[in-house]
Protein backbone atom coordinates (compact mmCIF):
# COMPACT_ATOMS: atom_id res chain seq x y z
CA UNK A 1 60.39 -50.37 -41.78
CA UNK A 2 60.10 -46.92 -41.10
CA UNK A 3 62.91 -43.91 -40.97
CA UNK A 4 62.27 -40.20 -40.83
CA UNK A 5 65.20 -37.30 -40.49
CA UNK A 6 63.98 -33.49 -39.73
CA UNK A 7 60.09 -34.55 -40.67
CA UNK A 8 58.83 -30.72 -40.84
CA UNK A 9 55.12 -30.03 -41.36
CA UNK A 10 53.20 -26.60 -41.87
CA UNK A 11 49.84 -25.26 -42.42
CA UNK A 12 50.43 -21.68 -43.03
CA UNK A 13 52.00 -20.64 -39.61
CA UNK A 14 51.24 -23.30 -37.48
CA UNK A 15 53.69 -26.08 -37.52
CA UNK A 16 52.00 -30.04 -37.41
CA UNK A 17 55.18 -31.44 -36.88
CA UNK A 18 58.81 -30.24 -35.93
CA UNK A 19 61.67 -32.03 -37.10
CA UNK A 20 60.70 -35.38 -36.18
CA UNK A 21 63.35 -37.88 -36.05
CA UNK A 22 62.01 -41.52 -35.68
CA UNK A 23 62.67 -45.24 -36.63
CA UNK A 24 59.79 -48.49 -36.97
CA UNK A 25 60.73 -51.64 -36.93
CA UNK A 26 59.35 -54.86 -36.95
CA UNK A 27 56.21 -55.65 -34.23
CA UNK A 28 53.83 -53.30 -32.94
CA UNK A 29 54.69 -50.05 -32.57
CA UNK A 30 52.27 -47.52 -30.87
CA UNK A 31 51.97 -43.85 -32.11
CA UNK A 32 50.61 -41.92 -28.94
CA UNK A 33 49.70 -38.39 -28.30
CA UNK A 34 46.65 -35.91 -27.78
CA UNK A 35 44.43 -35.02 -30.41
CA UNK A 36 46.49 -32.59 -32.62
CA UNK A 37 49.62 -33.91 -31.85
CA UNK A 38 50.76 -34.61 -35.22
CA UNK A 39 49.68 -38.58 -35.31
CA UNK A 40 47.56 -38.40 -38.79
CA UNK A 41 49.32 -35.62 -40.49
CA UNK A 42 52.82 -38.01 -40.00
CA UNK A 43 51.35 -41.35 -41.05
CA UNK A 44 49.75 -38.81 -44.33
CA UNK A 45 52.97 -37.72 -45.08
CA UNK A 46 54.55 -41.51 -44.88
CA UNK A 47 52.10 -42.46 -47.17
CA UNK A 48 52.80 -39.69 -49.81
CA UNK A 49 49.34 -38.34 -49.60
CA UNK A 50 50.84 -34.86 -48.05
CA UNK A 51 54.76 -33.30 -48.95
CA UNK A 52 56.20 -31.99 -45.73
CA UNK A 53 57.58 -28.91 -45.56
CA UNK A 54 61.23 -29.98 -45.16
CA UNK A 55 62.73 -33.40 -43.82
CA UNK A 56 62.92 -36.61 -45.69
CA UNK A 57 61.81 -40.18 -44.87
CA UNK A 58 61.81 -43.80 -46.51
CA UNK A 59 59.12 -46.70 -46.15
CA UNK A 60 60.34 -50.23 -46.64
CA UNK A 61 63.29 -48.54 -48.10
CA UNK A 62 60.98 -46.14 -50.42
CA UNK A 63 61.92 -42.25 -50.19
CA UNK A 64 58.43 -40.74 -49.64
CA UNK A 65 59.22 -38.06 -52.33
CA UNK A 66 59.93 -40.03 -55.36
CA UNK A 67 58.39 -43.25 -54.72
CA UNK A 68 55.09 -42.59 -52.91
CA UNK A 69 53.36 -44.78 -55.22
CA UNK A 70 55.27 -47.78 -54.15
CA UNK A 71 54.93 -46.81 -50.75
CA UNK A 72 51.16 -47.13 -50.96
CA UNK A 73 51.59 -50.62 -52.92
CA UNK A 74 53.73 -52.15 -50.25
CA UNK A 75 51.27 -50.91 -47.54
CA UNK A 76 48.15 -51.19 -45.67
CA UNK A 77 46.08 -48.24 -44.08
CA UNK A 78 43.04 -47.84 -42.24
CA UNK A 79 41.87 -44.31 -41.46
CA UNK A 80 40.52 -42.61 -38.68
CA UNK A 81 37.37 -41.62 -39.97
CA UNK A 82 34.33 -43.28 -41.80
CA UNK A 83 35.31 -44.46 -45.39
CA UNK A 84 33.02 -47.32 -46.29
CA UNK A 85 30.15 -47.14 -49.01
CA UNK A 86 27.04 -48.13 -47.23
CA UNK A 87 25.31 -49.82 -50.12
CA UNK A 88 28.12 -52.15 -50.70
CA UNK A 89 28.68 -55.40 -48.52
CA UNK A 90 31.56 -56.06 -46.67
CA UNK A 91 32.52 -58.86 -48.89
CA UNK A 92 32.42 -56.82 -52.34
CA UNK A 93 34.01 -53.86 -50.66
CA UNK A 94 37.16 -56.17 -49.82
CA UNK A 95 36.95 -57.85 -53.03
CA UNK A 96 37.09 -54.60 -54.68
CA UNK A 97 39.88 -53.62 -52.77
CA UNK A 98 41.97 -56.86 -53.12
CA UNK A 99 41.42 -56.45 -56.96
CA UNK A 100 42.73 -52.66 -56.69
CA UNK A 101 46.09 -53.70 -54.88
CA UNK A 102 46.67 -55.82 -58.40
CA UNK A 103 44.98 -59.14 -57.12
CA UNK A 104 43.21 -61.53 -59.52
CA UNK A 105 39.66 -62.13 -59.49
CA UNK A 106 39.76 -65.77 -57.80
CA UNK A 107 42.93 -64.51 -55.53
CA UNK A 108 40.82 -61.56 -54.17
CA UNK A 109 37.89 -63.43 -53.62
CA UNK A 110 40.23 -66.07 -51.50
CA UNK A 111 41.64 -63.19 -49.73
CA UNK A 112 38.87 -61.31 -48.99
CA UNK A 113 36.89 -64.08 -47.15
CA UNK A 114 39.97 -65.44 -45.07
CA UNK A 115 40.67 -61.83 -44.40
CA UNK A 116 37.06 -61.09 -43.27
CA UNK A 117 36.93 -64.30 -41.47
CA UNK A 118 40.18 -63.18 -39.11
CA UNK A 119 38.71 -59.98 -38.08
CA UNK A 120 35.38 -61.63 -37.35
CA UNK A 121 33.35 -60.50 -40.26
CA UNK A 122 32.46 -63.60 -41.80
CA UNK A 123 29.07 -64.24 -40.81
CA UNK A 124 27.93 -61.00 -41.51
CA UNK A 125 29.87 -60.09 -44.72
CA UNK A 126 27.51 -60.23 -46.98
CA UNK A 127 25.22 -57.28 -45.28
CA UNK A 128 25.68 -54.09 -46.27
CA UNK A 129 27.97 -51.55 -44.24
CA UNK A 130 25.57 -49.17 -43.96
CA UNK A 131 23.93 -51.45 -41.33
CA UNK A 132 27.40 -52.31 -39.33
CA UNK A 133 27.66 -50.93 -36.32
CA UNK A 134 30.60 -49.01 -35.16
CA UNK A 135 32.98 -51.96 -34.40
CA UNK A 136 31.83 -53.60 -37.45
CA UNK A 137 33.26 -50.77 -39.97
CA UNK A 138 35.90 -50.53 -37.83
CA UNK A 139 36.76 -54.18 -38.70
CA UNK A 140 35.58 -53.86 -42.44
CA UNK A 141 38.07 -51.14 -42.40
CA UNK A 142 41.03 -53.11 -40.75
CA UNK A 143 40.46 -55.87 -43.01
CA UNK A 144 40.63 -53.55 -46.37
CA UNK A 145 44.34 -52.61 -45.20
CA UNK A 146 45.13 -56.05 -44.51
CA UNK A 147 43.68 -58.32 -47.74
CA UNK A 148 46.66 -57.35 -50.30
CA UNK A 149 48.63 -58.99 -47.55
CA UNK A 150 50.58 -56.14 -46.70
CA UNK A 151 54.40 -55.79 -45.07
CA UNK A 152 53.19 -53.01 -42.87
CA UNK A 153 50.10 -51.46 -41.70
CA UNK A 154 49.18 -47.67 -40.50
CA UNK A 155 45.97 -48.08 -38.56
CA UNK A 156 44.76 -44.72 -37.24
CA UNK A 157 42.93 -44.70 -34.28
CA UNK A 158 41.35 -48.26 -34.59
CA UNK A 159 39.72 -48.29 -31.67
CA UNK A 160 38.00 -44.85 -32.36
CA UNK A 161 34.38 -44.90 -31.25
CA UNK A 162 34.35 -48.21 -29.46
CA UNK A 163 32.15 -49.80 -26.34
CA UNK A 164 35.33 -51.00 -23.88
CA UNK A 165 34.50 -54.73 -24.73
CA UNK A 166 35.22 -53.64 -28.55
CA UNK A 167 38.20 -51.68 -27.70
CA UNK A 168 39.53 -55.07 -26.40
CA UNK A 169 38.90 -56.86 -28.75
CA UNK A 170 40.19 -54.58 -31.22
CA UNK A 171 43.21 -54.29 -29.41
CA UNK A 172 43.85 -58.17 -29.73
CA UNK A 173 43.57 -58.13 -33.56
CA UNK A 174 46.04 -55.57 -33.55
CA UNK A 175 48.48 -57.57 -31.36
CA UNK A 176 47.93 -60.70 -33.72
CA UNK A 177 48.43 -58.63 -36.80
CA UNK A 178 51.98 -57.87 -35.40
CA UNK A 179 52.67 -60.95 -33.23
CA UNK A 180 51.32 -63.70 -35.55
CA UNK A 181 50.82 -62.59 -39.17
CA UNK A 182 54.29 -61.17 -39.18
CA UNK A 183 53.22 -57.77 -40.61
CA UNK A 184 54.78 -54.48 -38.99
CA UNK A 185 51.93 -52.59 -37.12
CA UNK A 186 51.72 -48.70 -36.71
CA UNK A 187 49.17 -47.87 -34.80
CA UNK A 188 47.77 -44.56 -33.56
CA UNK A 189 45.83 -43.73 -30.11
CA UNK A 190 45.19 -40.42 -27.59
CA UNK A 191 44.57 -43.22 -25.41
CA UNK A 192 47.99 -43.93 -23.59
CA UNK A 193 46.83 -46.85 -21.57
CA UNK A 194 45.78 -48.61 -25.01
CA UNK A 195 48.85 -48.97 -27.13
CA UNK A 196 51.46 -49.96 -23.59
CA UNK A 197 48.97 -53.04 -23.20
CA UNK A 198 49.92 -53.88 -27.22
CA UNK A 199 52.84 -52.02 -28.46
CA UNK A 200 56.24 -53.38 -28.38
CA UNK A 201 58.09 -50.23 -29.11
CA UNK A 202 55.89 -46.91 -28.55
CA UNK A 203 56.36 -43.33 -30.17
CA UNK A 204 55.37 -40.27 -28.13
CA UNK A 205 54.29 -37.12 -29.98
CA UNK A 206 53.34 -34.08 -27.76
CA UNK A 207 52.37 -30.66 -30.31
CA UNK A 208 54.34 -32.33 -33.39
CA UNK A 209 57.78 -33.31 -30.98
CA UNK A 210 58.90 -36.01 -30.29
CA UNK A 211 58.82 -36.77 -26.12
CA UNK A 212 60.13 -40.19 -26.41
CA UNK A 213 60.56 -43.25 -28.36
CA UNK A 214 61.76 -46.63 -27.02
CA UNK A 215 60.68 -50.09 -25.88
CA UNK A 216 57.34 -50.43 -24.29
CA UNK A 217 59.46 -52.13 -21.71
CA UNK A 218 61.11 -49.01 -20.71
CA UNK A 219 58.20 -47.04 -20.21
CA UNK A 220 56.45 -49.08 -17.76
CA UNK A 221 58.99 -50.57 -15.60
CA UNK A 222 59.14 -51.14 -11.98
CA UNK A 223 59.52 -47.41 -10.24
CA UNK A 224 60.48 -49.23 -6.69
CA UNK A 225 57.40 -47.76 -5.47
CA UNK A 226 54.08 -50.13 -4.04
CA UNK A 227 50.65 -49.64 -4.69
CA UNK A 228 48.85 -51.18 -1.91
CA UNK A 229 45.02 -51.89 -1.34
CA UNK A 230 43.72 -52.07 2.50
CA UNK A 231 40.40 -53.11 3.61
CA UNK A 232 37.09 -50.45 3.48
CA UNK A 233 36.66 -47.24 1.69
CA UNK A 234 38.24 -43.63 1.16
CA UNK A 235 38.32 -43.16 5.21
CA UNK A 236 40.73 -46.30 5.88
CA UNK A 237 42.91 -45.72 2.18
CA UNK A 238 43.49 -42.37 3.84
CA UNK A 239 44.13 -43.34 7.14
CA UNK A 240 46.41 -45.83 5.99
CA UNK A 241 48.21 -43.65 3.76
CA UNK A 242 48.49 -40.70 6.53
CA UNK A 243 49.82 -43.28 8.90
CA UNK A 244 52.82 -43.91 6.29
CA UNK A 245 53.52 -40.92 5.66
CA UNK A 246 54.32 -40.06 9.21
CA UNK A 247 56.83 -42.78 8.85
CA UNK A 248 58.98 -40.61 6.32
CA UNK A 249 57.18 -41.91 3.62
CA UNK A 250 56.00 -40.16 0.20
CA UNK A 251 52.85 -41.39 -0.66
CA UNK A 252 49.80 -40.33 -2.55
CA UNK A 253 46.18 -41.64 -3.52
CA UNK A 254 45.79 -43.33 -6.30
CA UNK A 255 42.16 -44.34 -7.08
CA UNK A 256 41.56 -47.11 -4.27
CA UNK A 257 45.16 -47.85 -3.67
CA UNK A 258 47.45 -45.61 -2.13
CA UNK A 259 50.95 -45.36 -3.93
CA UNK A 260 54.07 -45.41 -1.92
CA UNK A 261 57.10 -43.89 -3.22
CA UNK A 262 60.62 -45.85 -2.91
CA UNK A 263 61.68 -45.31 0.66
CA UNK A 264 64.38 -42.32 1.11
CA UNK A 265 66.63 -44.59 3.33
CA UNK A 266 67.45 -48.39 4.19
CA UNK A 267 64.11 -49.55 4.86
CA UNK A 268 61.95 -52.36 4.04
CA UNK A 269 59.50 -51.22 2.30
CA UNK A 270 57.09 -54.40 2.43
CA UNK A 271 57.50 -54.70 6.28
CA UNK A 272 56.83 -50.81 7.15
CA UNK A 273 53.40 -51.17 4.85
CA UNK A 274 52.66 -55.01 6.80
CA UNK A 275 53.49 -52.98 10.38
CA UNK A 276 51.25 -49.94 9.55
CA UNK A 277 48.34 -52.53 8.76
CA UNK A 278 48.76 -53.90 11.38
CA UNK A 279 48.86 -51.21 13.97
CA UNK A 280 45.76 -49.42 12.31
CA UNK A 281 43.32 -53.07 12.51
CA UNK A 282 43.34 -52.76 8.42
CA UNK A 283 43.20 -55.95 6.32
CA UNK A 284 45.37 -55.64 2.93
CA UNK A 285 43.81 -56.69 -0.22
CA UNK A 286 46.95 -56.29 -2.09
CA UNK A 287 50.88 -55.49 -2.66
CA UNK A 288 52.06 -55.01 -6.03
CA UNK A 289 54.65 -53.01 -7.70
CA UNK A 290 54.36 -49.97 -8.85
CA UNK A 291 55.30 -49.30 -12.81
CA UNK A 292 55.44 -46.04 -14.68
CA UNK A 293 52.89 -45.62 -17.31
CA UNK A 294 53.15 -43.55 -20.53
CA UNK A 295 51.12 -40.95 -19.03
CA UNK A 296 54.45 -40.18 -16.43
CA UNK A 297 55.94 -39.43 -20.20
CA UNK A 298 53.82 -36.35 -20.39
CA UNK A 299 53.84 -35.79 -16.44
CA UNK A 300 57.47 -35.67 -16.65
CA UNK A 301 59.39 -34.57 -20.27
CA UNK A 302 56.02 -33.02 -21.21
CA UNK A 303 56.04 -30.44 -18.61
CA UNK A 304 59.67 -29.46 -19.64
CA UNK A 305 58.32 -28.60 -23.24
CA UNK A 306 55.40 -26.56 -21.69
């Protein structure tokens, strides 16, 4: 879907992005890094709405520098910030835009209410946007990129702005868009925890590099480590976890739980956290694996770049 080689980007003498090297494919793919890391500026320049400063890159097999137009055909975007007219309603907005991808009149109008209809607009797209709350543009917005019945879709911080119950649901659109409509997803966040829950391959920008890019799968599997939940408050997590760690074993808190690192030697790990338990009058609540997140990412490769 998507290739970049050398992807260079500068504003005067700072540098947006440094020879970025990346593939898309089909799915959901998550674009993660801080604010400033280069997220918008790359899905700009993949649009042909900005020329980067060297490097060269194709969209659904459409070089960036000669057939931008195309690009922008072929593809759905929703941007970060507020773009709706407020005096218009949802439904004429959508029409408009179906019409503007090349739609007839009766097509767009078909479009545009199945389209609002999937993103949960339906009942209230004939108000006007200026009246929507946040997660309503947000959705008016989604379903814009979506109503020309796109191949792929750049949405840029989608969840931008959102109450947690929002953000969820949000989330789930985004995971049908890739999972059951069949079109590609790339989709932006400075929220790591967001885009693991969704993505099926994620991107990791840190300052305009690249950190990492693979399957979501690789960045959160098992470490070998436990997280484990006792009985009672701060006092017993830390007694618990002080009483491991005289064992030999590395461990660390971790909100409520207390994270155990992989033992250094033959050991069961399981039975040593039962034993201790037992021995201090705890009760466990819990016993789970412990995964790596795409925050270790920036724990780990970030700090090499620092």
């Amino acid at each position: 879907m998507i290739d970049t080689s050398g992807i260079t980007m500068r504003f005067g003498t700072v540098e947006a992005l440094t020879a970025l090297d990346i593939s898309v494919g089909d799915g959901v793919t998550g674009l993660v890094g801080a604010n400033g890391a280069g997220k918008s500026t790359l899905i700009k320049i993949l649009l042909g709405l900005l020329e980067p400063t060297s490097g060269t890159a194709h969209v659904l097999g459409h070089d960036i520098a000669t057939e931008s137009a195309e690009i922008r055909r072929l593809v759905g975007y929703m941007p970060e910030h507020d773009c709706l007219p407020p005096d218009v309603s949802a439904s004429d907005f959508i029409v408009h835009m179906a019409r503007m991808s090349g739609l007839p009149a009766t097509a767009a109008r078909e479009r545009a209410a199945d389209t609002l209809r999937h993103v949960g607009l339906d009942e209230e797209r004939y108000r006007q946007m200026g009246g929507y709350s946040t997660g309503m543009k947000q959705r008016a917005k989604l379903a814009q990129a979506l109503v020309h019945d796109p191949s792929l879709v750049f949405l840029d911080e989608p969840t931008n702005g959102l109450d947690p119950a929002a953000r969820i649901d949000m989330l789930q659109l985004v995971q049908r868009i890739g999972r059951d409509f069949g079109i590609a997803v790339l989709v932006t966040s400075h929220l790591l925890g967001e885009l693991e829950k969704v993505s099926d391959h994620v991107i990791v920008l840190d300052g305009g590099r690249l950190l990492q890019s693979s399957a979501t799968s690789d960045f959160t599997q098992h470490t070998g480590g436990l997280l484990v939940e006792v009985l009672g408050g701060d006092a017993e997590r830390d007694a618990f976890g002080e009483a491991l760690a005289r064992t030999g074993l590395t461990c660390r808190p971790r909100g409520q739980l207390v994270a155990v690192d992989p033992p250094p030697r033959d050991l069961s790990l399981h039975a040593l956290v039962r034993d201790t338990a037992a021995d201090l009058g705890l009760g466990l609540v819990r016993i789970q694996p412990d995964q790596a997140h795409l925050e270790d990412v920036f724990l780990t490769q970030g700090a090499t770049h620092g």
